[in-house]
N, C-alpha and C. Protein backbone atom coordinates (compact mmCIF):
# COMPACT_ATOMS: atom_id res chain seq x y z
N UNK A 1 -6.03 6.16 -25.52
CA UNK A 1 -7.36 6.46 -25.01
C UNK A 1 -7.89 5.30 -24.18
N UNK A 2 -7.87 3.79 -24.31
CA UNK A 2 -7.97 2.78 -24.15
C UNK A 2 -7.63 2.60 -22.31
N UNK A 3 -5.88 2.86 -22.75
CA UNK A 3 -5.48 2.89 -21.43
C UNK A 3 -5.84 4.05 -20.40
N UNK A 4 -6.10 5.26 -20.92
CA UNK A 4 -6.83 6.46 -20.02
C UNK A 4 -8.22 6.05 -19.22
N UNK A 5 -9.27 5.19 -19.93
CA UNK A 5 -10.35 4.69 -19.74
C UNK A 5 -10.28 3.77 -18.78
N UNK A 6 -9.43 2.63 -18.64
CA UNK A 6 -9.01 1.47 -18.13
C UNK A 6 -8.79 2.11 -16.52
N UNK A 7 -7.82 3.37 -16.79
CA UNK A 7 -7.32 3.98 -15.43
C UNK A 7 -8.41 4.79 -14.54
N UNK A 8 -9.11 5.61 -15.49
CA UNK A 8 -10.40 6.02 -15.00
C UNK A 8 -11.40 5.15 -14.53
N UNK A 9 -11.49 3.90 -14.60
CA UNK A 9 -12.65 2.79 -14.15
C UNK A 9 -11.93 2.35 -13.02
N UNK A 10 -10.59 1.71 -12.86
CA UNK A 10 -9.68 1.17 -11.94
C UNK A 10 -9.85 2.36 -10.84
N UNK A 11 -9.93 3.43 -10.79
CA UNK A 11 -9.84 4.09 -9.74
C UNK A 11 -11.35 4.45 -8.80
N UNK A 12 -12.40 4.27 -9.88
CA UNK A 12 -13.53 4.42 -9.42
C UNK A 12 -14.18 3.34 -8.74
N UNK A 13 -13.58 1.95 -9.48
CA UNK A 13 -14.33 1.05 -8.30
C UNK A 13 -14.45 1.00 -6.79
N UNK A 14 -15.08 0.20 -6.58
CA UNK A 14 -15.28 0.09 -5.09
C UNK A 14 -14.13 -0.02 -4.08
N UNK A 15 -14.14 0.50 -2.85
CA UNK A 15 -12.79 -0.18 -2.31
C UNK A 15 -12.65 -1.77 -1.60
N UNK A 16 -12.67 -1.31 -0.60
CA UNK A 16 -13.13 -2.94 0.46
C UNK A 16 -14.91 -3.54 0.28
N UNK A 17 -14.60 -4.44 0.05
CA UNK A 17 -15.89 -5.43 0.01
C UNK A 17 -16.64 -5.52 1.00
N UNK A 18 -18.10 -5.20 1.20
CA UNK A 18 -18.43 -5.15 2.58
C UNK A 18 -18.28 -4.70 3.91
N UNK A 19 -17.59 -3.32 3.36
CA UNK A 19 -16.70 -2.56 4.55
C UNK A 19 -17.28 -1.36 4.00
N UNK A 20 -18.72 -0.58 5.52
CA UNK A 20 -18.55 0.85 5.11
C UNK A 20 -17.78 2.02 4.91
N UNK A 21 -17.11 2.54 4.11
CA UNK A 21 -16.01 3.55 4.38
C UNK A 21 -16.43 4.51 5.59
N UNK A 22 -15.56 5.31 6.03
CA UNK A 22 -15.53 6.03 7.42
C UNK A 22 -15.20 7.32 7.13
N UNK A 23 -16.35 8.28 7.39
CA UNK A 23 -16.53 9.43 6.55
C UNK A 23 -15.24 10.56 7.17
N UNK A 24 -14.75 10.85 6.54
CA UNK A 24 -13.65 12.25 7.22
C UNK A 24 -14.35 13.42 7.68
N UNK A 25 -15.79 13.38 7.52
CA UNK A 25 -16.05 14.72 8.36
C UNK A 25 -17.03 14.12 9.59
N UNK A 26 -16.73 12.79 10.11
CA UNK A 26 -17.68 12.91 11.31
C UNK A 26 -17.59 13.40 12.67
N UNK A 27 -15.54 14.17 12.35
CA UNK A 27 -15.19 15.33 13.50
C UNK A 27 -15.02 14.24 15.00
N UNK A 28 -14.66 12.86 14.62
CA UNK A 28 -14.47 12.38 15.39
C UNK A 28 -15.21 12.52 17.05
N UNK A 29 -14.03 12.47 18.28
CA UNK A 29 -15.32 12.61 19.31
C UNK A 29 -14.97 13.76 20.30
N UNK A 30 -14.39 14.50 19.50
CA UNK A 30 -13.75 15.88 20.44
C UNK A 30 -12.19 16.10 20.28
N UNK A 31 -11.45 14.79 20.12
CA UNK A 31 -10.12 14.48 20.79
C UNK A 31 -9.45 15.24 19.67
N UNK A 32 -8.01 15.79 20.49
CA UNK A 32 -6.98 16.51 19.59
C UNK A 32 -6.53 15.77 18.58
N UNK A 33 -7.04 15.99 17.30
CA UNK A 33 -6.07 15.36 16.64
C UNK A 33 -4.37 14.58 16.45
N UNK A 34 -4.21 15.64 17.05
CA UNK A 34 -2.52 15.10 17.38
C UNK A 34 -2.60 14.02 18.19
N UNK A 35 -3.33 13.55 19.58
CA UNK A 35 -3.44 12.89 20.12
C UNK A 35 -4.20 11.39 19.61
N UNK A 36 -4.76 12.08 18.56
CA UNK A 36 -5.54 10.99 18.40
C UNK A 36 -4.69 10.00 17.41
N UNK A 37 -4.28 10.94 16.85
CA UNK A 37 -2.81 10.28 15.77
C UNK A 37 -1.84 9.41 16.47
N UNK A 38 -0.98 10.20 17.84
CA UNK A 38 -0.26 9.05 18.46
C UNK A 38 -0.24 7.90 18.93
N UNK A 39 -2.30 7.96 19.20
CA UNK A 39 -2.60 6.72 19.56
C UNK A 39 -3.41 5.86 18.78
N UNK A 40 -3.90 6.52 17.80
CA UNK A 40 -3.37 5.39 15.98
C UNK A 40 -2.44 4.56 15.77
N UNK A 41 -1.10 5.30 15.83
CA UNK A 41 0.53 5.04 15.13
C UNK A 41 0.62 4.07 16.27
N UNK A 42 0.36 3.91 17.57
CA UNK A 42 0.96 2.93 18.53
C UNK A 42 0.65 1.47 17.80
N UNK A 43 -1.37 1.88 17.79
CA UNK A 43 -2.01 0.47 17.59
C UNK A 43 -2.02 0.14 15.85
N UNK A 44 -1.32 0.80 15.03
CA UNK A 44 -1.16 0.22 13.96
C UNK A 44 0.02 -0.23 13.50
N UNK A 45 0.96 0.38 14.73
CA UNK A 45 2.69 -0.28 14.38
C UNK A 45 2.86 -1.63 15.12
N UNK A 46 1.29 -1.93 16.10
CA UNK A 46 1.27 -3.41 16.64
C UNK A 46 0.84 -4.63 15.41
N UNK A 47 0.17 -3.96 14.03
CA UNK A 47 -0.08 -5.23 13.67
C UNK A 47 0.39 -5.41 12.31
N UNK A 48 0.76 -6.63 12.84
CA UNK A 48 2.00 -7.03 11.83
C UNK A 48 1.69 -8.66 11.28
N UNK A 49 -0.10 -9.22 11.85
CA UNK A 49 -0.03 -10.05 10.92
C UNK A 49 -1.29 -9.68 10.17
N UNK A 50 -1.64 -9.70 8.78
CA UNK A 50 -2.92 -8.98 8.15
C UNK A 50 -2.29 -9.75 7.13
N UNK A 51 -3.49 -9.74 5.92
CA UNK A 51 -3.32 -10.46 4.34
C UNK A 51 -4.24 -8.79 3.70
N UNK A 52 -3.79 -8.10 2.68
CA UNK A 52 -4.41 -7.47 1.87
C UNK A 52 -4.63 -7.80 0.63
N UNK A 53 -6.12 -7.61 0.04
CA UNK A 53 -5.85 -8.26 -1.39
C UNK A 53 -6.58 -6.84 -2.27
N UNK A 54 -6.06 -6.54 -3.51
CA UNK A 54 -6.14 -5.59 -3.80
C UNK A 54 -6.43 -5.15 -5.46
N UNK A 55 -5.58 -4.00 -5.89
CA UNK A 55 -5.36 -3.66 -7.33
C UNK A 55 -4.09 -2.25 -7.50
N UNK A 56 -3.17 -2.54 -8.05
CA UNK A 56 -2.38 -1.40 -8.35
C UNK A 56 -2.36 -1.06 -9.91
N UNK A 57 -2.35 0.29 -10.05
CA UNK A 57 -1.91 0.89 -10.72
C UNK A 57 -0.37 1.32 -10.97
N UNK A 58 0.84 1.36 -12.03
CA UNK A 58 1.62 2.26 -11.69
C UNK A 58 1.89 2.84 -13.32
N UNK A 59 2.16 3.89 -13.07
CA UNK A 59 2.09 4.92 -14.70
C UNK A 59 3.35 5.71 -14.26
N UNK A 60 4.50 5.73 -15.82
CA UNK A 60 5.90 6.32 -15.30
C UNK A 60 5.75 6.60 -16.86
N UNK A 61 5.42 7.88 -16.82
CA UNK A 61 5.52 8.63 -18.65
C UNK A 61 4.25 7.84 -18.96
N UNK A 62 5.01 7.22 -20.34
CA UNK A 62 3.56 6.80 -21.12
C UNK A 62 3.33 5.21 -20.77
N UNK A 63 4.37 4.57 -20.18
CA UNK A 63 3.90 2.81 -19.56
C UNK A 63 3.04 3.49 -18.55
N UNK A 64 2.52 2.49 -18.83
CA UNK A 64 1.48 1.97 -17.30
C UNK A 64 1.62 0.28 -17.15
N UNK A 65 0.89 0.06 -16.12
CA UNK A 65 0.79 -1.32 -15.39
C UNK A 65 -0.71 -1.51 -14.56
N UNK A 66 -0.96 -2.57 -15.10
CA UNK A 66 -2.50 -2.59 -14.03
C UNK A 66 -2.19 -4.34 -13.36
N UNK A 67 -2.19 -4.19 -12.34
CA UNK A 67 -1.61 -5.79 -11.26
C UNK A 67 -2.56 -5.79 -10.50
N UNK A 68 -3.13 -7.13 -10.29
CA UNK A 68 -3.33 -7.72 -8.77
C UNK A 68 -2.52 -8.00 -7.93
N UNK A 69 -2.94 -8.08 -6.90
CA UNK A 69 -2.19 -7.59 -6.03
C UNK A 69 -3.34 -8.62 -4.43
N UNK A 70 -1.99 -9.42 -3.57
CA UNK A 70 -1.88 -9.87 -2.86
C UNK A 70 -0.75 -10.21 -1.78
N UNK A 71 -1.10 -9.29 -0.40
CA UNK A 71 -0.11 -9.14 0.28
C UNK A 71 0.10 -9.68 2.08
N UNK A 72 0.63 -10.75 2.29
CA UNK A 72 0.50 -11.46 3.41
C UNK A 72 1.42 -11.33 4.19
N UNK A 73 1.37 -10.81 5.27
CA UNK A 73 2.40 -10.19 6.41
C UNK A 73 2.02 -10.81 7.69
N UNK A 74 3.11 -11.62 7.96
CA UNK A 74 3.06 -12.80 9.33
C UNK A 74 4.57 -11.85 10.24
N UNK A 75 3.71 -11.04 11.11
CA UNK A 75 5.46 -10.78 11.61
C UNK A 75 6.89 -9.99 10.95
N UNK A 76 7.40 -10.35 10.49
CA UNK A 76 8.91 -9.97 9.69
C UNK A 76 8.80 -10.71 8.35
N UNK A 77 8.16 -12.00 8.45
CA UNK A 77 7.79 -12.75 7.04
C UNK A 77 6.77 -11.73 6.32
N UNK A 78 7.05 -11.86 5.11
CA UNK A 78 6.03 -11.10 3.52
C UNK A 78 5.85 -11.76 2.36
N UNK A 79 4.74 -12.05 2.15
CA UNK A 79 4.59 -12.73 0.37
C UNK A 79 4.17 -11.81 0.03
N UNK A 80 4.09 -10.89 -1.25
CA UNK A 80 3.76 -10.64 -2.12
C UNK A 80 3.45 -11.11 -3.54
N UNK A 81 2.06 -11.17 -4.27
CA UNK A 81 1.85 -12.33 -5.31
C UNK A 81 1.20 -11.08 -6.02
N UNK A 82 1.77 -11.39 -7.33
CA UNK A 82 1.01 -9.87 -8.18
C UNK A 82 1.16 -10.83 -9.78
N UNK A 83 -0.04 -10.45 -10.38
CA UNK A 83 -0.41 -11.46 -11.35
C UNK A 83 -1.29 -10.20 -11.78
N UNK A 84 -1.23 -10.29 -13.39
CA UNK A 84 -2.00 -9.55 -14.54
C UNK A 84 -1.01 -9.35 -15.96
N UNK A 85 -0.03 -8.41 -15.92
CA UNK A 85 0.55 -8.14 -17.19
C UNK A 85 2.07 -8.93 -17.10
N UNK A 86 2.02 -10.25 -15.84
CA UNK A 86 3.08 -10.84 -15.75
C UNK A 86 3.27 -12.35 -16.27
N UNK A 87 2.03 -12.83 -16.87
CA UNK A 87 1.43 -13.96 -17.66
C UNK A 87 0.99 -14.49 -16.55
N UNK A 88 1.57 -15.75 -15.84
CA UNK A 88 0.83 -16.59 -14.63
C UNK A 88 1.48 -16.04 -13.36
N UNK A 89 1.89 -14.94 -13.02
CA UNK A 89 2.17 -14.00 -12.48
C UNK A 89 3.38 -14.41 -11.93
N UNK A 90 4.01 -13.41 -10.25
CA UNK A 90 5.11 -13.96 -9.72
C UNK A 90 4.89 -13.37 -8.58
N UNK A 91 5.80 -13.73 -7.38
CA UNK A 91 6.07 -13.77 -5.68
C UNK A 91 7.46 -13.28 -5.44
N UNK A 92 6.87 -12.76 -4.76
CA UNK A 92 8.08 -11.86 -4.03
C UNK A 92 7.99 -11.91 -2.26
N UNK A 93 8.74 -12.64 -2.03
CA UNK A 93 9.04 -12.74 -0.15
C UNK A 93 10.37 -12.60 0.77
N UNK A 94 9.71 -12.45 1.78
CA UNK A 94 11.10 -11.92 3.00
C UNK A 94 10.88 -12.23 3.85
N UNK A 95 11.90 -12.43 4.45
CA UNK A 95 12.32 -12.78 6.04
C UNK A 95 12.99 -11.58 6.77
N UNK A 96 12.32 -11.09 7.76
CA UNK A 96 13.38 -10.51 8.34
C UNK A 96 14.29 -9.07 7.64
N UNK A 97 15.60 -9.23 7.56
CA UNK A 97 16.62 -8.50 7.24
C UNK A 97 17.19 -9.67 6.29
N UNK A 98 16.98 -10.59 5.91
CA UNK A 98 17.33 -11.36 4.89
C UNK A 98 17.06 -11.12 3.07
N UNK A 99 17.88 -11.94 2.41
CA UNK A 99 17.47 -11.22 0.82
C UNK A 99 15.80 -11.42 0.70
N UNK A 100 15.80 -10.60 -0.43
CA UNK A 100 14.56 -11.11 -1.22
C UNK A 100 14.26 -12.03 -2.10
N UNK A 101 13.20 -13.04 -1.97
CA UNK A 101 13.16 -14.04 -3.54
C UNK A 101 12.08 -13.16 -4.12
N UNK A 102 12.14 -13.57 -5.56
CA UNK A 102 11.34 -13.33 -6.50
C UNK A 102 11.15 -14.84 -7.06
N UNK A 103 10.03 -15.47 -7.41
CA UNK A 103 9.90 -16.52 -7.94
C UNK A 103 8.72 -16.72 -9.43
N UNK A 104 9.16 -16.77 -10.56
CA UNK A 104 8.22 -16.76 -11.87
C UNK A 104 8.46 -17.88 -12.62
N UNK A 105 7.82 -17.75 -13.66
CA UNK A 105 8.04 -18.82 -14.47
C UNK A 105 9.38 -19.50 -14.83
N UNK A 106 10.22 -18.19 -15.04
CA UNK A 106 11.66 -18.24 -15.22
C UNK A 106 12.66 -18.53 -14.51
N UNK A 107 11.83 -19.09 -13.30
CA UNK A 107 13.14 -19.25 -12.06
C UNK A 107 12.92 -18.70 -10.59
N UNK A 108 13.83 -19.03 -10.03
CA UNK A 108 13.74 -18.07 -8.86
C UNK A 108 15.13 -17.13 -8.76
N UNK A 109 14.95 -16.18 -7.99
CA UNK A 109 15.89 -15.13 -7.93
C UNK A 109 15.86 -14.29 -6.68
N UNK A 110 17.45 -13.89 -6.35
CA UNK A 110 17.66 -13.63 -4.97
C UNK A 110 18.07 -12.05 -5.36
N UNK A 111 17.89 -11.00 -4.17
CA UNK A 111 18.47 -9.79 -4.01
C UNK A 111 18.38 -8.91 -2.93
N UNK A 112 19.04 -8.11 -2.49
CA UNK A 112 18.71 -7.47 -1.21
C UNK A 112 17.54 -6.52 -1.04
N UNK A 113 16.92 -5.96 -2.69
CA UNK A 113 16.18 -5.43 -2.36
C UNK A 113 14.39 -5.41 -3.18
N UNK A 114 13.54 -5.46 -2.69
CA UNK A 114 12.51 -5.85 -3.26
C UNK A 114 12.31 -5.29 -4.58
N UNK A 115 12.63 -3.89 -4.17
CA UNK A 115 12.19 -2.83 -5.48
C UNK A 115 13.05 -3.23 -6.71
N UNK A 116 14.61 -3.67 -6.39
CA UNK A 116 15.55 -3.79 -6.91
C UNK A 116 14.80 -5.32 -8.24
N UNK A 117 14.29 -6.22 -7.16
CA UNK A 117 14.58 -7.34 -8.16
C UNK A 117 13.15 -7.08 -8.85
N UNK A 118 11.80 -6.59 -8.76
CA UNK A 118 11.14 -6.42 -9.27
C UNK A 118 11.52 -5.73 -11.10
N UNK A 119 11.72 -4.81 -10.51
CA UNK A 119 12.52 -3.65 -11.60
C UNK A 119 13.19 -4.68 -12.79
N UNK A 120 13.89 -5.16 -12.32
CA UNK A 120 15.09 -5.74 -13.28
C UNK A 120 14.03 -7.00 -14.14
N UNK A 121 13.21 -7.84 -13.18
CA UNK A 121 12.36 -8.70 -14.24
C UNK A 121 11.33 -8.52 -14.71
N UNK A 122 10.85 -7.37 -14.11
CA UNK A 122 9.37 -6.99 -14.79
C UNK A 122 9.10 -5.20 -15.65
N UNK A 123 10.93 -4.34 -14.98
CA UNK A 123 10.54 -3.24 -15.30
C UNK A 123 9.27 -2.17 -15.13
N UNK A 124 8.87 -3.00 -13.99
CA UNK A 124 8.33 -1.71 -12.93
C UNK A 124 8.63 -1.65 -11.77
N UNK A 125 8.53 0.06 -11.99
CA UNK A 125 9.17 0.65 -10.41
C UNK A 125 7.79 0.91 -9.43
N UNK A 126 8.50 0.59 -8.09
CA UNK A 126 7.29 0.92 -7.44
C UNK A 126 7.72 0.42 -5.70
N UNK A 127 7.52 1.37 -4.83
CA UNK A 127 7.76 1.24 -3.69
C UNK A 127 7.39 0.16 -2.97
N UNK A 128 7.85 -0.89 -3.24
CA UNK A 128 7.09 -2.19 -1.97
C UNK A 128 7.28 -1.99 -0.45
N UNK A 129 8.80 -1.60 -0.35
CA UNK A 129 9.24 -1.21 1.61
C UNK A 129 8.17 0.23 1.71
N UNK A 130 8.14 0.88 1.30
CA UNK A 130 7.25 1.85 1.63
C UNK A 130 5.62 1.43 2.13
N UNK A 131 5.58 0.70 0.61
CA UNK A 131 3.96 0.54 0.79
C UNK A 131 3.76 -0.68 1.96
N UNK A 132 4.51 -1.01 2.41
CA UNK A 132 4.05 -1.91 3.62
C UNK A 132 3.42 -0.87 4.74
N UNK A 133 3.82 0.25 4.75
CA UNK A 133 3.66 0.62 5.86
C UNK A 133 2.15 1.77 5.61
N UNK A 134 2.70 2.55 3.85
CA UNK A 134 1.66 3.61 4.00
C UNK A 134 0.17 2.95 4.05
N UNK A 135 -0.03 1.45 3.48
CA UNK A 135 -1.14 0.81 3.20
C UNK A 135 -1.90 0.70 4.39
N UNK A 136 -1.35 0.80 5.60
CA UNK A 136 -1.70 0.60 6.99
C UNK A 136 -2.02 2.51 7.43
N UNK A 137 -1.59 3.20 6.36
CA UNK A 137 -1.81 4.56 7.57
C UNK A 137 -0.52 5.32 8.12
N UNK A 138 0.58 4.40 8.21
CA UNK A 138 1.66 4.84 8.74
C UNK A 138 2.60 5.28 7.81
N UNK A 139 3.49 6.22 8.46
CA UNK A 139 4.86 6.47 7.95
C UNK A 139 5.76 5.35 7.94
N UNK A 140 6.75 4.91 6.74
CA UNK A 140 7.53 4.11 6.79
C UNK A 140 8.92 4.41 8.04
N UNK A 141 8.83 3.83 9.45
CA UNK A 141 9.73 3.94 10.24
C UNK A 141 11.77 4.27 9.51
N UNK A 142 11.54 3.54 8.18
CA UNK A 142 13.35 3.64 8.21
C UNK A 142 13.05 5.09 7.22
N UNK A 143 12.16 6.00 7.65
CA UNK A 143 12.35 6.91 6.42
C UNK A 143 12.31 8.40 6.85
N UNK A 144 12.99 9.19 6.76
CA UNK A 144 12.34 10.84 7.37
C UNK A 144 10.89 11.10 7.52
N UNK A 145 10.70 11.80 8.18
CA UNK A 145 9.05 12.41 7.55
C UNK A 145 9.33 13.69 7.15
N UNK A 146 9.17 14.03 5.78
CA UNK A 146 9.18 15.55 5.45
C UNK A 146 8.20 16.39 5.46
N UNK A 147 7.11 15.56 6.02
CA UNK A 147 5.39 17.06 5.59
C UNK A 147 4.71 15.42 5.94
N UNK A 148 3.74 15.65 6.82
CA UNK A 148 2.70 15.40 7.23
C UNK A 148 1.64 16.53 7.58
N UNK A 149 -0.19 15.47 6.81
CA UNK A 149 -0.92 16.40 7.09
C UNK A 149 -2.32 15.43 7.55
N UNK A 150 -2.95 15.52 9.07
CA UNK A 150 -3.62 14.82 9.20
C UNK A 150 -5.09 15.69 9.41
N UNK A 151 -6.68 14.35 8.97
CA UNK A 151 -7.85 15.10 9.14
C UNK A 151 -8.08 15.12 10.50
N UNK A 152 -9.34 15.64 10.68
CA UNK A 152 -9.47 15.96 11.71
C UNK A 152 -9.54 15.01 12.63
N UNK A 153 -10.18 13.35 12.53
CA UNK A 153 -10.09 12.43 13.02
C UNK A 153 -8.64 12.13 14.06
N UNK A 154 -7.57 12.58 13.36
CA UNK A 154 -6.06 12.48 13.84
C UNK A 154 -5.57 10.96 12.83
N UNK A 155 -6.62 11.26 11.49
CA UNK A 155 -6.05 10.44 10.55
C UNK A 155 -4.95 10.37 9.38
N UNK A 156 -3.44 9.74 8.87
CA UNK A 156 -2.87 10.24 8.44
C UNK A 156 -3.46 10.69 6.49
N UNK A 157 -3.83 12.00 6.47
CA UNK A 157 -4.01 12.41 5.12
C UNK A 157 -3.04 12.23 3.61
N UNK A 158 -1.97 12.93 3.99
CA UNK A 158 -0.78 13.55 3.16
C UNK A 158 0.36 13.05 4.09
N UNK A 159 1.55 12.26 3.05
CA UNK A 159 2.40 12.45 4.18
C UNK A 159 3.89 12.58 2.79
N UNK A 160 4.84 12.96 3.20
CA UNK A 160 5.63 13.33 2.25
C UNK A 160 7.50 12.38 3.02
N UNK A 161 7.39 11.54 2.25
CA UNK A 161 8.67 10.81 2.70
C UNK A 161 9.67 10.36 1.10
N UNK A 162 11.12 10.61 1.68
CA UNK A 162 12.45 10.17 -0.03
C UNK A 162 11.60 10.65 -1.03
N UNK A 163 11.19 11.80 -1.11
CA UNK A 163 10.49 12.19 -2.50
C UNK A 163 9.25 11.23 -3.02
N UNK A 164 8.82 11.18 -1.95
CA UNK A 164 7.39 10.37 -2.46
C UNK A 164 6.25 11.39 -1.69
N UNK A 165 5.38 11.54 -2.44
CA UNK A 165 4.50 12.10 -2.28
C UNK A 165 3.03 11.20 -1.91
N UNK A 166 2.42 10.50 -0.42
CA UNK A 166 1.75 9.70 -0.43
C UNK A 166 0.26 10.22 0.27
N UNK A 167 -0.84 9.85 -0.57
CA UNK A 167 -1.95 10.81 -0.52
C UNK A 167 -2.72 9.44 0.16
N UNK A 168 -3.16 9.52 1.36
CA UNK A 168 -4.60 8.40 1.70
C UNK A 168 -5.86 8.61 1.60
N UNK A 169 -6.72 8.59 0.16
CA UNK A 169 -8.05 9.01 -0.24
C UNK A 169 -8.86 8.67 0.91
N UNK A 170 -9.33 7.53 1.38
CA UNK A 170 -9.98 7.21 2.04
C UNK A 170 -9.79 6.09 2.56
N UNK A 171 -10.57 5.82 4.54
CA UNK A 171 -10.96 4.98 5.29
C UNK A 171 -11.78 4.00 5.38
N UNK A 172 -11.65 2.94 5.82
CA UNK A 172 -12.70 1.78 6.11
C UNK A 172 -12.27 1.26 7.20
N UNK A 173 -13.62 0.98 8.34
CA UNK A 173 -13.50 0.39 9.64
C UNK A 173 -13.37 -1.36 9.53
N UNK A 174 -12.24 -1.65 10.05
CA UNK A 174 -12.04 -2.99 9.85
C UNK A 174 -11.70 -3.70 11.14
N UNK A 175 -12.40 -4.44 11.64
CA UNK A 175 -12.29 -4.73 13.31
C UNK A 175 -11.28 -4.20 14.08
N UNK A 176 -12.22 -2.47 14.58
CA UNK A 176 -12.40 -1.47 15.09
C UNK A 176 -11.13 -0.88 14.90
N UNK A 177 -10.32 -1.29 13.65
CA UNK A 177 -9.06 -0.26 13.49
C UNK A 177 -10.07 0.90 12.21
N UNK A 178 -9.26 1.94 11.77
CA UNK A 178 -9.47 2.42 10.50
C UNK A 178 -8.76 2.49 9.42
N UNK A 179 -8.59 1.65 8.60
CA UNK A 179 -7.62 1.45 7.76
C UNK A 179 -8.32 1.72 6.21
N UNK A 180 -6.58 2.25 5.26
CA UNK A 180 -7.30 3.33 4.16
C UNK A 180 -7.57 2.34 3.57
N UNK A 181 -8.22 2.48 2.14
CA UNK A 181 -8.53 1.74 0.96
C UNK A 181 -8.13 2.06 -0.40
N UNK A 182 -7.94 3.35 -0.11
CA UNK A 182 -7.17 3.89 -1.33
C UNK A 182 -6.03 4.94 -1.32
N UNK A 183 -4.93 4.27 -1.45
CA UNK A 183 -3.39 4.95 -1.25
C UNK A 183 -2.53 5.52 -2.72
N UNK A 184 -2.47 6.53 -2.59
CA UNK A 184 -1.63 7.05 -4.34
C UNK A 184 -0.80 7.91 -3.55
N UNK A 185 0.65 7.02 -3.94
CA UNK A 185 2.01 7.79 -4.16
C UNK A 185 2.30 8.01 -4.89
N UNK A 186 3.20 9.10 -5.08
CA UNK A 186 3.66 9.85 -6.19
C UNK A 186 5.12 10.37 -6.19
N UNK A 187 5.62 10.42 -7.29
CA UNK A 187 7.63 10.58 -7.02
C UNK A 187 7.69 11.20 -8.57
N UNK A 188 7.58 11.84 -9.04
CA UNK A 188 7.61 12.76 -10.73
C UNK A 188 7.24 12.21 -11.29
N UNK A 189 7.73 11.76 -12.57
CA UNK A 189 6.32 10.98 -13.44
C UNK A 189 6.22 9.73 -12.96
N UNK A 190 6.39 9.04 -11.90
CA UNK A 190 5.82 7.80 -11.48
C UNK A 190 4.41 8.04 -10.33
N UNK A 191 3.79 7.62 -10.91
CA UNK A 191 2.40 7.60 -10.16
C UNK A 191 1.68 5.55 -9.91
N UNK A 192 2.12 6.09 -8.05
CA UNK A 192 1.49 4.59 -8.15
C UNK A 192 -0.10 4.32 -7.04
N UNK A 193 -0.60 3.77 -7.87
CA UNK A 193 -2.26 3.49 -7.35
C UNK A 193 -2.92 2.54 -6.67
N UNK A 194 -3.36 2.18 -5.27
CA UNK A 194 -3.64 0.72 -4.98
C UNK A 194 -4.89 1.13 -4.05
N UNK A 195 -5.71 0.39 -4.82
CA UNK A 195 -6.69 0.35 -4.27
C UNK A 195 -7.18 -0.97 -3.41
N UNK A 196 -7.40 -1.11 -2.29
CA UNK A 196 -7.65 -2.13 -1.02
C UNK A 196 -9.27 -2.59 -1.91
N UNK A 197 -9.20 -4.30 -1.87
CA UNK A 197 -10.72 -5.17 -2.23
C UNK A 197 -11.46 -4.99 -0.82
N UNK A 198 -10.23 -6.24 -0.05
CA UNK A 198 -10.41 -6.94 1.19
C UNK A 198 -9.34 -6.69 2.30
N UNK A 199 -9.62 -6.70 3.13
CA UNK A 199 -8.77 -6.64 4.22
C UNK A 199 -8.99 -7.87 5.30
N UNK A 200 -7.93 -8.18 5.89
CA UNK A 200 -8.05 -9.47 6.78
C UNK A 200 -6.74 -9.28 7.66
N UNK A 201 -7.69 -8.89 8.84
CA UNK A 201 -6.19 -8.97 10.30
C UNK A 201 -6.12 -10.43 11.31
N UNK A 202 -5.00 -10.47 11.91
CA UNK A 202 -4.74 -10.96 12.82
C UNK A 202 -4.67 -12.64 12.41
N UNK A 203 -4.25 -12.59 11.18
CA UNK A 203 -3.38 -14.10 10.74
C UNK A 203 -2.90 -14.59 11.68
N UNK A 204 -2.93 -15.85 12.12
CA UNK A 204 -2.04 -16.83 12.91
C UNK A 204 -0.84 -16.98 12.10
């Protein structure tokens, strides 16, 4: 019951700090949706340096996980820093097409794949290559698209990629892009939840 409560509050908080959300029915300014989408996907596959700081959820049966969550993207470089049910937490970064480190109390540790080394030291699953991209709005480029569904804005709603099911609740205007705040993917009983604090673009 404890943990049902915990999940029910985590989802209701606020999203971005000081960021009005951006209503889905303001029917935008005429423009075709479709059009308006392609020229979204251009200007959000340009930015590639941003810091997100956040909160995830992930629930697979009866575990759950509640993490902070901090994510810094310079280019092809990525830190990821997630601290809560990990004691003084741990980092996860990349270069490029190069391995992944994981770095904790226990060491550091190498592998090709993010999801991979997470899993093995912390035993949760959870899309990191994905969520780089859906957190922004976009489809993950190395992935099919099986079902996309956008609002009327030509914003991405629903999008369905490798059996993930990824829902974007809602928008916030963040120097003059629109970026979501609250992203829940879904893959059978794994349900994962991240809700956006802060947002910050255009890192040097």
């Amino acid at each position: 019951m404890m943990r049902s409560l915990l999940f029910a509050c985590l989802l209701t908080l606020a999203g971005c700090a000081g960021v009005a959300p951006v209503s889905p029915d303001l029917g935008g300014d005429g423009q075709d949706p479709a059009v308006a989408w392609a020229e979204r996907q251009q200007a959000l596959s340009r930015l590639d340096h941003f810091r997100l700081v956040g909160r995830l959820s992930v629930v697979r049966g009866v575990e759950s996980w509640f993490i902070n969550v901090e994510w810094q993207q310079r280019g092809s470089d990525w830190l990821v820093v997630l601290s809560g049910p990990f004691g003084a937490g741990l980092r996860l970064s990349g270069a490029g097409g190069g391995p992944v480190v994981l770095e904790n109390s226990e060491g550091r540790f190498h592998a090709d794949s993010a999801e991979q080394l997470l899993y093995q030291h912390t035993g949760v699953v959870m899309p990191l290559t994905g969520l780089r991209y859906w957190m922004l709005g976009l489809p993950d480029p190395r992935l099919a698209v099986d079902g996309e569904e956008l609002d009327d804005r030509g914003r991405l709603r629903t999008l369905h990629q490798a059996d993930w099911r990824i829902r974007l609740r809602r928008y916030v205007a963040i120097n003059g892009l629109e970026l979501p705040d609250k992203v829940f993917a879904d893959q059978g009983e794994l349900k994962v939840r991240l809700i956006v604090d802060e947002w910050y673009l255009g890192l040097g």
